[in-house]
N, C-alpha and C. Protein backbone atom coordinates (compact mmCIF):
# COMPACT_ATOMS: atom_id res chain seq x y z
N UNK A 1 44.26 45.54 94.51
CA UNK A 1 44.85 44.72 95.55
C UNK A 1 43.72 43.98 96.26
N UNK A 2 43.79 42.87 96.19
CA UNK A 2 42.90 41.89 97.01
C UNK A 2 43.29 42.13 98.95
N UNK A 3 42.26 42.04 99.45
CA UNK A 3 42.46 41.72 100.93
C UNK A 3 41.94 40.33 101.29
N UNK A 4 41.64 40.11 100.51
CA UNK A 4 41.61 37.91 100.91
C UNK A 4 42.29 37.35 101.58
N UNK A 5 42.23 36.53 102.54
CA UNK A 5 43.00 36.47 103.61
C UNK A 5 43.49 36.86 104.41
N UNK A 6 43.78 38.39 104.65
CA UNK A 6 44.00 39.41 105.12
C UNK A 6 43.17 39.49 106.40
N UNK A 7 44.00 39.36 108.24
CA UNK A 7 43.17 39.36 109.15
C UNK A 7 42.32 40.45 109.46
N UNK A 8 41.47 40.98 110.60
CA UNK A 8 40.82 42.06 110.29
C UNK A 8 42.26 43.31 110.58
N UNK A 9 42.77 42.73 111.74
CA UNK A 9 43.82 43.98 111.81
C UNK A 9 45.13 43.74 111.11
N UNK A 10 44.95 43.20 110.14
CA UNK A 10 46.04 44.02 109.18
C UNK A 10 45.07 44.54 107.96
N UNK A 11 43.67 44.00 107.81
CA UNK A 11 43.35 44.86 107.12
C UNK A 11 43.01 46.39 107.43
N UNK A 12 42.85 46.71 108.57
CA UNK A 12 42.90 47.70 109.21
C UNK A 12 43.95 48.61 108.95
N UNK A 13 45.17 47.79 109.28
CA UNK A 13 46.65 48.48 108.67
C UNK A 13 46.91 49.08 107.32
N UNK A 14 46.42 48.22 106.43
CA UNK A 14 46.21 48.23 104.98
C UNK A 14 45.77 49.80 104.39
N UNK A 15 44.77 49.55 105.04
CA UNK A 15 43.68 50.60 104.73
C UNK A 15 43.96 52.01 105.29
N UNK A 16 45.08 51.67 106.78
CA UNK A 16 45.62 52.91 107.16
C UNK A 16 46.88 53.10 105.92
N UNK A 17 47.83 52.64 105.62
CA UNK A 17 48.61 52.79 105.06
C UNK A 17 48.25 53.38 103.58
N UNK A 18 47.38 52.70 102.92
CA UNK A 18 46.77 53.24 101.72
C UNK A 18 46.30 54.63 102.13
N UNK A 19 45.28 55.15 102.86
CA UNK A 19 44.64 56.21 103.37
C UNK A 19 46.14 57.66 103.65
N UNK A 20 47.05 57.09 103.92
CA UNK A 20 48.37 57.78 104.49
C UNK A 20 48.82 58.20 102.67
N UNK A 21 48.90 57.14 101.98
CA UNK A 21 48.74 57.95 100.64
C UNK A 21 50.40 57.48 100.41
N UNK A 22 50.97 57.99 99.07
CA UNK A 22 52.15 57.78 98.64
C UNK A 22 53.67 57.48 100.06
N UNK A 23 54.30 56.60 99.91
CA UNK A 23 55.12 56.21 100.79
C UNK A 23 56.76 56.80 100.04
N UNK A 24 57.42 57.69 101.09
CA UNK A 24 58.05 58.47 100.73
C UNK A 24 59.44 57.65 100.00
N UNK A 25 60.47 57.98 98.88
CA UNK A 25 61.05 57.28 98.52
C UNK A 25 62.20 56.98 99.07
N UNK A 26 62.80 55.88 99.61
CA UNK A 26 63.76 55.11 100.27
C UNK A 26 65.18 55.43 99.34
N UNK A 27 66.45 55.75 99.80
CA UNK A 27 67.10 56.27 98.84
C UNK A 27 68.35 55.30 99.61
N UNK A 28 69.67 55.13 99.66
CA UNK A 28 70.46 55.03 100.22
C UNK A 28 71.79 55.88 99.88
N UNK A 29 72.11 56.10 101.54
CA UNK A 29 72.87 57.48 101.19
C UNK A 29 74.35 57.02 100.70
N UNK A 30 75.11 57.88 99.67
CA UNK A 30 76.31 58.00 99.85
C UNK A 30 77.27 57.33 100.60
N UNK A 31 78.32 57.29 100.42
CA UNK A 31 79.12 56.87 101.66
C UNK A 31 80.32 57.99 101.55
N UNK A 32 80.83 58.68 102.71
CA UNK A 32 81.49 59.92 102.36
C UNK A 32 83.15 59.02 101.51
N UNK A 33 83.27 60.39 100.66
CA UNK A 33 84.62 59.94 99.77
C UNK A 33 85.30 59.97 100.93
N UNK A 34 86.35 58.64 100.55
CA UNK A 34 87.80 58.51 101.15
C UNK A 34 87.83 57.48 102.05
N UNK A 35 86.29 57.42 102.10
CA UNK A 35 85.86 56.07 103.39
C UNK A 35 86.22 54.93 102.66
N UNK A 36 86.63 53.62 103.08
CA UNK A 36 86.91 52.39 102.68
C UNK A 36 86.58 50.92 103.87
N UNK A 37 85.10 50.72 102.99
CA UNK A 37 84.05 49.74 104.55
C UNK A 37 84.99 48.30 103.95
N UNK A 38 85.33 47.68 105.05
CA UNK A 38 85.72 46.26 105.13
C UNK A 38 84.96 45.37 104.02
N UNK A 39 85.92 44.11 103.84
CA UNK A 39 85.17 43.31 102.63
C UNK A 39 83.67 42.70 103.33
N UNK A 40 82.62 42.25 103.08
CA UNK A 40 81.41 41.56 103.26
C UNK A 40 82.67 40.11 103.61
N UNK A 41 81.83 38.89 104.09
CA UNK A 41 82.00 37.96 104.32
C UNK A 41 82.00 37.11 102.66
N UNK A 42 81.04 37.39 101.52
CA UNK A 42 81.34 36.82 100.45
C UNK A 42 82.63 37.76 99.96
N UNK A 43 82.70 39.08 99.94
CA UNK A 43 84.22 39.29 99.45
C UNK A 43 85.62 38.66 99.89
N UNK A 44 85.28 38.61 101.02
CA UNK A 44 86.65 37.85 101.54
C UNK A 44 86.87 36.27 101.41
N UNK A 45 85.48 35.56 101.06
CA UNK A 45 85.60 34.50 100.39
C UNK A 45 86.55 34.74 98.87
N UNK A 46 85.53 35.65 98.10
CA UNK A 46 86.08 35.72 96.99
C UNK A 46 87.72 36.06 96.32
N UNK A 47 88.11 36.74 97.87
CA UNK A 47 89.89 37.36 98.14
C UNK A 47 89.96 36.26 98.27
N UNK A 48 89.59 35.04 99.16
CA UNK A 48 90.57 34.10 99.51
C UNK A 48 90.70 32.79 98.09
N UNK A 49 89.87 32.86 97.30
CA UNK A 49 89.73 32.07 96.35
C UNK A 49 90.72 32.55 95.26
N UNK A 50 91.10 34.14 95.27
CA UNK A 50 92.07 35.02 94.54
C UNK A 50 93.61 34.61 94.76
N UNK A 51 93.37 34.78 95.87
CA UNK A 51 94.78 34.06 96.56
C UNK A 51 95.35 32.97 96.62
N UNK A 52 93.83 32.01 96.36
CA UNK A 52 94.49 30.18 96.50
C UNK A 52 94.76 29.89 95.09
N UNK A 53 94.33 30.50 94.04
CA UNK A 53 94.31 30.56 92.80
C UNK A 53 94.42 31.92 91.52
N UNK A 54 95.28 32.44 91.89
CA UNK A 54 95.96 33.72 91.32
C UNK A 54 95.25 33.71 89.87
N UNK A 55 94.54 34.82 89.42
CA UNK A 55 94.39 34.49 88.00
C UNK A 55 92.88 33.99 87.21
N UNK A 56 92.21 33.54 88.30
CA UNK A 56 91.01 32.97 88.24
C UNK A 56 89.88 33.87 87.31
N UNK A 57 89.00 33.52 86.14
CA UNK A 57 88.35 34.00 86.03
C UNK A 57 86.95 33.82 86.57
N UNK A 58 86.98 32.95 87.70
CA UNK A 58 85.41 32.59 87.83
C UNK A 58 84.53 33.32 88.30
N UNK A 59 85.00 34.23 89.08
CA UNK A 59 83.54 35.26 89.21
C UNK A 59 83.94 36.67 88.21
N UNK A 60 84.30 36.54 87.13
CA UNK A 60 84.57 37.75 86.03
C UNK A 60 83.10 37.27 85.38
N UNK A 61 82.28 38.41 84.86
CA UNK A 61 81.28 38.04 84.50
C UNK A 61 81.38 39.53 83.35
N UNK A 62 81.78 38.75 82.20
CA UNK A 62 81.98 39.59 80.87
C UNK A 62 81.01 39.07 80.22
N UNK A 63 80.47 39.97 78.90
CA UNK A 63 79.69 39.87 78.16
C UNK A 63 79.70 40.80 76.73
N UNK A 64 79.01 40.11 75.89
CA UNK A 64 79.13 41.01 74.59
C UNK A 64 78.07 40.91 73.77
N UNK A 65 76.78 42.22 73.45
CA UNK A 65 75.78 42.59 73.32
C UNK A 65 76.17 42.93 71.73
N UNK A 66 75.25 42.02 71.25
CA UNK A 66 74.85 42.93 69.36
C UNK A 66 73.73 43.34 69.07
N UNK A 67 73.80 44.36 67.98
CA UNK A 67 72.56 45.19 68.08
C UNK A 67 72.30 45.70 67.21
N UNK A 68 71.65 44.91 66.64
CA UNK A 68 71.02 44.98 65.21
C UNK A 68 69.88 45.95 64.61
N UNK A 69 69.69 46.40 63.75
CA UNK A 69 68.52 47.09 63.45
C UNK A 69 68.75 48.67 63.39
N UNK A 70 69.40 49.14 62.37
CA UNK A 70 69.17 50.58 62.19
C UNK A 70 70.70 50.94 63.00
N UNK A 71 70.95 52.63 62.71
CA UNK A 71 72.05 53.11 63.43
C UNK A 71 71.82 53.41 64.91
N UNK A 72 73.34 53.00 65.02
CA UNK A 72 73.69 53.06 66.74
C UNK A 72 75.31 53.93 66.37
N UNK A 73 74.32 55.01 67.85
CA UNK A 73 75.40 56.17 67.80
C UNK A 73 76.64 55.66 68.83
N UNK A 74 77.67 54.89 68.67
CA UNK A 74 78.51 54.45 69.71
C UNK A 74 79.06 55.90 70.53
N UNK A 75 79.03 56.69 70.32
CA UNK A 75 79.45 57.75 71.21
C UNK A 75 78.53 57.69 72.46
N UNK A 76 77.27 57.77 72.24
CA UNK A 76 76.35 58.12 72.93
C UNK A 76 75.80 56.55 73.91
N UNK A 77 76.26 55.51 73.36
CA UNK A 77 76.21 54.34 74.10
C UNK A 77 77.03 54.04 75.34
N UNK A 78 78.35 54.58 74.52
CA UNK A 78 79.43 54.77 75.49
C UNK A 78 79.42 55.86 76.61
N UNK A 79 78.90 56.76 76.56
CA UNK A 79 78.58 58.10 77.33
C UNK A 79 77.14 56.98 78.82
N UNK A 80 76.51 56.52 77.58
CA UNK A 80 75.48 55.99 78.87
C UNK A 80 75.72 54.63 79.62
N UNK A 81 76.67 53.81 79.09
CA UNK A 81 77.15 52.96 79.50
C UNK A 81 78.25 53.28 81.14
N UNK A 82 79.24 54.29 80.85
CA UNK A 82 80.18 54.79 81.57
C UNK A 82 79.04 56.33 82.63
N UNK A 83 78.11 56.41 82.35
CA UNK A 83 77.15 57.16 83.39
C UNK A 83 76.80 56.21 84.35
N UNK A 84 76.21 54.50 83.94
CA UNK A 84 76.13 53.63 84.72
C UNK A 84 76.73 53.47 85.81
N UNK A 85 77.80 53.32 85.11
CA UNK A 85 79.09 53.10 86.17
C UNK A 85 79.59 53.95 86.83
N UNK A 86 79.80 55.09 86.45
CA UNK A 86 79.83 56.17 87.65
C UNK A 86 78.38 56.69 88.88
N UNK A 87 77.33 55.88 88.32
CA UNK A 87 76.44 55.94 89.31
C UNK A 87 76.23 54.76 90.32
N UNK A 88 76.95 53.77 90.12
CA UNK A 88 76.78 52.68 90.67
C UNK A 88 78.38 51.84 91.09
N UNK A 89 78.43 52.14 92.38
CA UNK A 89 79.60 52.06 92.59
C UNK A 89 80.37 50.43 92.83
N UNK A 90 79.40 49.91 92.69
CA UNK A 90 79.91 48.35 92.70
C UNK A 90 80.00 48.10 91.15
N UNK A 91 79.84 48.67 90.48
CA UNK A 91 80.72 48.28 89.48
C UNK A 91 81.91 48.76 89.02
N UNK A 92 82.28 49.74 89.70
CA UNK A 92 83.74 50.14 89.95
C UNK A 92 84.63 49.59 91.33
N UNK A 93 84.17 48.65 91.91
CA UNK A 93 85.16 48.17 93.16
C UNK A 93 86.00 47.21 92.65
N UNK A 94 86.82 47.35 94.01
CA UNK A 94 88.32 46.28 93.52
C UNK A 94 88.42 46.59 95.21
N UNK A 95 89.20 45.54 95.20
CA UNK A 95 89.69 44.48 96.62
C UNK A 95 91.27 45.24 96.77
N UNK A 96 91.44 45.55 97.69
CA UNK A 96 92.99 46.48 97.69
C UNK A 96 93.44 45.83 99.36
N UNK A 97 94.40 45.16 98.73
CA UNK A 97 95.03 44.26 100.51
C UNK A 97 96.36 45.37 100.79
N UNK A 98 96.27 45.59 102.07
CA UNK A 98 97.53 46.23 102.76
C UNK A 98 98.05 46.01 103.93
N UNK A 99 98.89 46.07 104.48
CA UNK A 99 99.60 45.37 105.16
C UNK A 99 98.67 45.63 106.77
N UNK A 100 97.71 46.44 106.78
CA UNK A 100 97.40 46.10 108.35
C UNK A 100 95.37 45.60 107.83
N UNK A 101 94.86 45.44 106.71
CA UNK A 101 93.59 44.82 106.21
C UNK A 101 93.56 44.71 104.65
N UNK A 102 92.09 44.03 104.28
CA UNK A 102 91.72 43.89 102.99
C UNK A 102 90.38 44.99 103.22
N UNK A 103 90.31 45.62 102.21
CA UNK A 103 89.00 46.51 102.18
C UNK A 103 88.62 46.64 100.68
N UNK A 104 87.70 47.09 100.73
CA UNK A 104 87.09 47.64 99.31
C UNK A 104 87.41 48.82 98.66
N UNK A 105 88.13 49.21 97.53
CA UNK A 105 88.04 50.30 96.84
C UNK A 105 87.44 50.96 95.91
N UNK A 106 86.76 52.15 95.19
CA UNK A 106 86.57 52.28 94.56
C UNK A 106 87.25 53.04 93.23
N UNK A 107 87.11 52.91 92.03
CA UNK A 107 87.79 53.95 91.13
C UNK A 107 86.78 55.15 91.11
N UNK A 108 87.05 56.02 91.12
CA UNK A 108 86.70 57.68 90.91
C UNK A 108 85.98 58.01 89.57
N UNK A 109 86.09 57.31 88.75
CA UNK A 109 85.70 56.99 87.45
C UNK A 109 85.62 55.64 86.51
N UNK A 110 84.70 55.12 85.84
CA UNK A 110 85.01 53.82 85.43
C UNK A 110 86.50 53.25 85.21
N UNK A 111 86.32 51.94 85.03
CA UNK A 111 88.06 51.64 85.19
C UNK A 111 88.46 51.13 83.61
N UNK A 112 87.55 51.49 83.08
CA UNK A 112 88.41 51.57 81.31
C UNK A 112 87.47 52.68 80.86
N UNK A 113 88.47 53.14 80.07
CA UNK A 113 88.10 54.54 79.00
C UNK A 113 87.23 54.07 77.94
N UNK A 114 87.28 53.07 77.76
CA UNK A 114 86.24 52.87 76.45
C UNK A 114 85.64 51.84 76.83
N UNK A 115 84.36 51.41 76.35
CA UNK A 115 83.48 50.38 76.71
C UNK A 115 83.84 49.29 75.25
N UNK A 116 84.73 49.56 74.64
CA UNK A 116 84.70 48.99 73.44
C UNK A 116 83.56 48.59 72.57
N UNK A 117 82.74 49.96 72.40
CA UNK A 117 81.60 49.92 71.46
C UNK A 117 82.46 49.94 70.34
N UNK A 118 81.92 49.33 69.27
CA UNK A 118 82.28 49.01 67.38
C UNK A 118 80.77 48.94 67.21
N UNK A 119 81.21 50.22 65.90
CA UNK A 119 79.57 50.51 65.29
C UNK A 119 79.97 49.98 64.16
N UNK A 120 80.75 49.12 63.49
CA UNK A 120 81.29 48.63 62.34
C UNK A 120 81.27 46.93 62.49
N UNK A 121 80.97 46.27 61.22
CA UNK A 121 80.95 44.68 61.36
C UNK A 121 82.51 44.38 61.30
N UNK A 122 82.73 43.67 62.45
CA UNK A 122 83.92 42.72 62.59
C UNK A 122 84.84 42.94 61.25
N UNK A 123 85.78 42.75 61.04
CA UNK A 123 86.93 42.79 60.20
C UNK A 123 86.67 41.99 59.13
N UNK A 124 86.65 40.50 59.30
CA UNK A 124 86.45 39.35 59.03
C UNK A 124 85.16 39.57 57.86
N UNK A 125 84.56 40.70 58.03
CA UNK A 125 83.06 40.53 57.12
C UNK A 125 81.68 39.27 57.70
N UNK A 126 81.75 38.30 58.87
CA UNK A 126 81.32 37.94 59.24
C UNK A 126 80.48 37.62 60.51
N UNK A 127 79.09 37.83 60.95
CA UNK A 127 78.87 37.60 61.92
C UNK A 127 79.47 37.04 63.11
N UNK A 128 80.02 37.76 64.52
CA UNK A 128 80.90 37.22 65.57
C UNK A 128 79.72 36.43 66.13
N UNK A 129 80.18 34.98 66.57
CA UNK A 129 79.49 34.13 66.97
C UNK A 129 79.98 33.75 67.98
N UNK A 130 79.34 33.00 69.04
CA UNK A 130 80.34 32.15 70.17
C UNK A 130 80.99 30.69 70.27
N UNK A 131 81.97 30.64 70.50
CA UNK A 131 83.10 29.65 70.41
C UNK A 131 82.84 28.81 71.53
């Protein structure tokens, strides 16, 4: 790490902070089950864009990964794929409106059973390409 530019008292700081040694790891806690925090200001954009236009795929952000080269155990893709998602809870939310707010929900478990891994080439016998 360069201190170039660095005034004398923050290099001072620097040097305390380095000297203090490893900086403990920042975690963010939980949020207790059953709790349900209000939408952010972009979610409720995104509800209201739901609403003016029922159906919308524009913020769906799907994708489809190939993977070439040697065997792939789809059991075990699927196992770490769906660990993701049960560790990371924004990828299990959904928008749930009721008659006295809109809030955030989560599913308890990913929200499809299968990640639709295929360890087999397409039907067709041909490379799936994009349209």
């Amino acid at each position: 790490m360069t201190r170039t530019g660095l005034s004398p008292a923050k290099q001072a700081l620097l040097a305390q902070r380095l000297k203090a040694g490893k900086a403990a790891r920042v975690t963010v806690p939980p949020r207790p089950a059953g709790t349900h925090p209000p939408l952010s200001h972009a979610q409720e954009r995104l509800w209201f864009l739901e609403q003016y236009a029922p159906g919308t795929t524009a913020y769906t952000v799907a994708f489809a990964v190939r993977l070439d080269g040697g065997e792939i155990d789809g059991a075990a893709l699927e196992r770490a794929l769906t660990e993701v998602a049960r560790r990371h809870e924004s990828l299990r939310t959904r928008f749930v409106t009721t008659t006295t707010a809109r809030r955030r929900s989560c599913w308890t478990t990913s929200p499809s059973s299968s990640c639709g891994c295929r360890t087999t080439p397409p039907p067709c016998g041909r490379p799936c390409r994009r349209s």
